[in-house]
Protein backbone atom coordinates (compact mmCIF):
# COMPACT_ATOMS: atom_id res chain seq x y z
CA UNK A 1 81.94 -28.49 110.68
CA UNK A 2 83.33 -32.16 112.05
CA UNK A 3 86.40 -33.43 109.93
CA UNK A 4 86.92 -36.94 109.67
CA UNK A 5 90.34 -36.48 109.32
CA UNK A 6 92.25 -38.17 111.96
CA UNK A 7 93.48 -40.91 110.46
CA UNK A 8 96.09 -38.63 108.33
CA UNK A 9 97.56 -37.32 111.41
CA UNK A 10 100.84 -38.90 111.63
CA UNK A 11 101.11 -38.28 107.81
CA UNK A 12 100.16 -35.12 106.64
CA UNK A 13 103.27 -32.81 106.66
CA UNK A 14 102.89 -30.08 108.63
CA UNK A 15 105.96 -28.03 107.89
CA UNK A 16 106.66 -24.07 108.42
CA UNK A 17 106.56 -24.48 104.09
CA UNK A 18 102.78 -25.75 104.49
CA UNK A 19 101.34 -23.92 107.41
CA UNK A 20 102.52 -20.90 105.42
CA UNK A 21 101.02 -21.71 102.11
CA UNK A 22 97.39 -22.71 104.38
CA UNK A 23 97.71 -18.73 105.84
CA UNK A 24 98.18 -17.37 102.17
CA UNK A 25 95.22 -19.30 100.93
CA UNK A 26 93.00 -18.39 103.92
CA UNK A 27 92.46 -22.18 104.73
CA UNK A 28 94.14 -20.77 108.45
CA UNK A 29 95.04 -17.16 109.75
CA UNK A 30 97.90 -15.98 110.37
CA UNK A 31 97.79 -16.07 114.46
CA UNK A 32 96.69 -19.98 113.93
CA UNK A 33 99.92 -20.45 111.67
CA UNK A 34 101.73 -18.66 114.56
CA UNK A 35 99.96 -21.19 116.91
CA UNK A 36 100.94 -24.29 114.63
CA UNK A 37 104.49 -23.43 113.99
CA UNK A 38 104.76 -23.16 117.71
CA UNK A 39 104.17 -27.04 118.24
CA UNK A 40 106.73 -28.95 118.35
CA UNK A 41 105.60 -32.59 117.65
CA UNK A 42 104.14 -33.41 114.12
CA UNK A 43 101.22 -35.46 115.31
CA UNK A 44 100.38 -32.92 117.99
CA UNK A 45 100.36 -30.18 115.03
CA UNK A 46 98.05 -31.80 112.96
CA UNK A 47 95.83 -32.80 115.14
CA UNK A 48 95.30 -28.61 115.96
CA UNK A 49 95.45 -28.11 112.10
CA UNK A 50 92.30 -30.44 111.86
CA UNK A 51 91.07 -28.60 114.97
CA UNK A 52 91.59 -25.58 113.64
CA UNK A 53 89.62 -27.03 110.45
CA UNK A 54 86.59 -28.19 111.94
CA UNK A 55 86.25 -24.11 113.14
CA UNK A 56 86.16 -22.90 109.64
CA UNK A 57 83.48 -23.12 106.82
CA UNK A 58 83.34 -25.75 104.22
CA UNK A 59 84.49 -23.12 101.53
CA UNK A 60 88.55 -22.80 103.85
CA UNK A 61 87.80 -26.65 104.27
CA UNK A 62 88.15 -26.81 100.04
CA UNK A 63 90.92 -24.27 100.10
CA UNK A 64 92.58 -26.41 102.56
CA UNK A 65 92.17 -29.74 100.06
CA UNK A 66 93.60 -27.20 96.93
CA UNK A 67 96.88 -25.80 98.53
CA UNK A 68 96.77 -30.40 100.01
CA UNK A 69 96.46 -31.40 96.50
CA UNK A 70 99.59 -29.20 95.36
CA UNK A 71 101.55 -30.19 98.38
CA UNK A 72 100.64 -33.48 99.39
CA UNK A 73 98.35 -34.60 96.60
CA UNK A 74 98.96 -38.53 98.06
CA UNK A 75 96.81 -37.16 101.33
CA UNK A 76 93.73 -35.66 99.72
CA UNK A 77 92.06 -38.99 98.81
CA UNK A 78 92.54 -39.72 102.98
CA UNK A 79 89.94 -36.63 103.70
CA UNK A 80 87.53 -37.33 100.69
CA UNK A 81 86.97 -40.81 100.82
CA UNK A 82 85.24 -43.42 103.13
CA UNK A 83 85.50 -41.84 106.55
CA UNK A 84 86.75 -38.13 105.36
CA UNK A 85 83.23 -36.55 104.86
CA UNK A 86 82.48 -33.46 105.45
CA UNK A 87 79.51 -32.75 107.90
CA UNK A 88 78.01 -29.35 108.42
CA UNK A 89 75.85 -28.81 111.81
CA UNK A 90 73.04 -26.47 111.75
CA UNK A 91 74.84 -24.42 114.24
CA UNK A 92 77.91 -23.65 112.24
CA UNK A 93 77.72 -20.11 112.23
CA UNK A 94 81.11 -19.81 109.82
CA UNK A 95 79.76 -21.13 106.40
């Protein structure tokens, strides 16, 4: 899965709060919240998250844009619109 998502990377809010809440939904696990919370600089943390992302089916991508919407509703229209498609390769073994 390929995440057009960049573009929200010195936005998105990537707080010990959020990473948590991604874990509990299953968006993430809980060694890649470990990872995550380990970064130190914002930008540098979401640009992993989005990594970490693009490793995961479409069905933890739409968990990920539910526990977005609650948190940082202002960001989901970023990932959905114009240039935040969600593309699937015939190789993604994960979905």
């Amino acid at each position: 899965m390929t995440i057009n998502g960049e573009h929200v990377s010195d936005r998105m809010i990537t707080d010990v709060s959020f990473v948590t809440e991604l874990a509990s939904a299953e968006c993430i696990t809980w060694s890649q919240r470990e990872h995550l919370n380990n970064i130190l600089q914002p930008r540098d943390r979401n640009v992993k998250l989005i990594e970490f992302l693009t490793r995961r089916s479409v069905t933890h991508f739409k968990k990920f844009i539910n526990v977005l919407a609650k948190e940082q509703a202002h960001l989901v229209r970023e990932f959905l619109r114009d240039g935040g498609e969600i593309y699937v390769s015939c190789n993604d073994f994960n979905t």
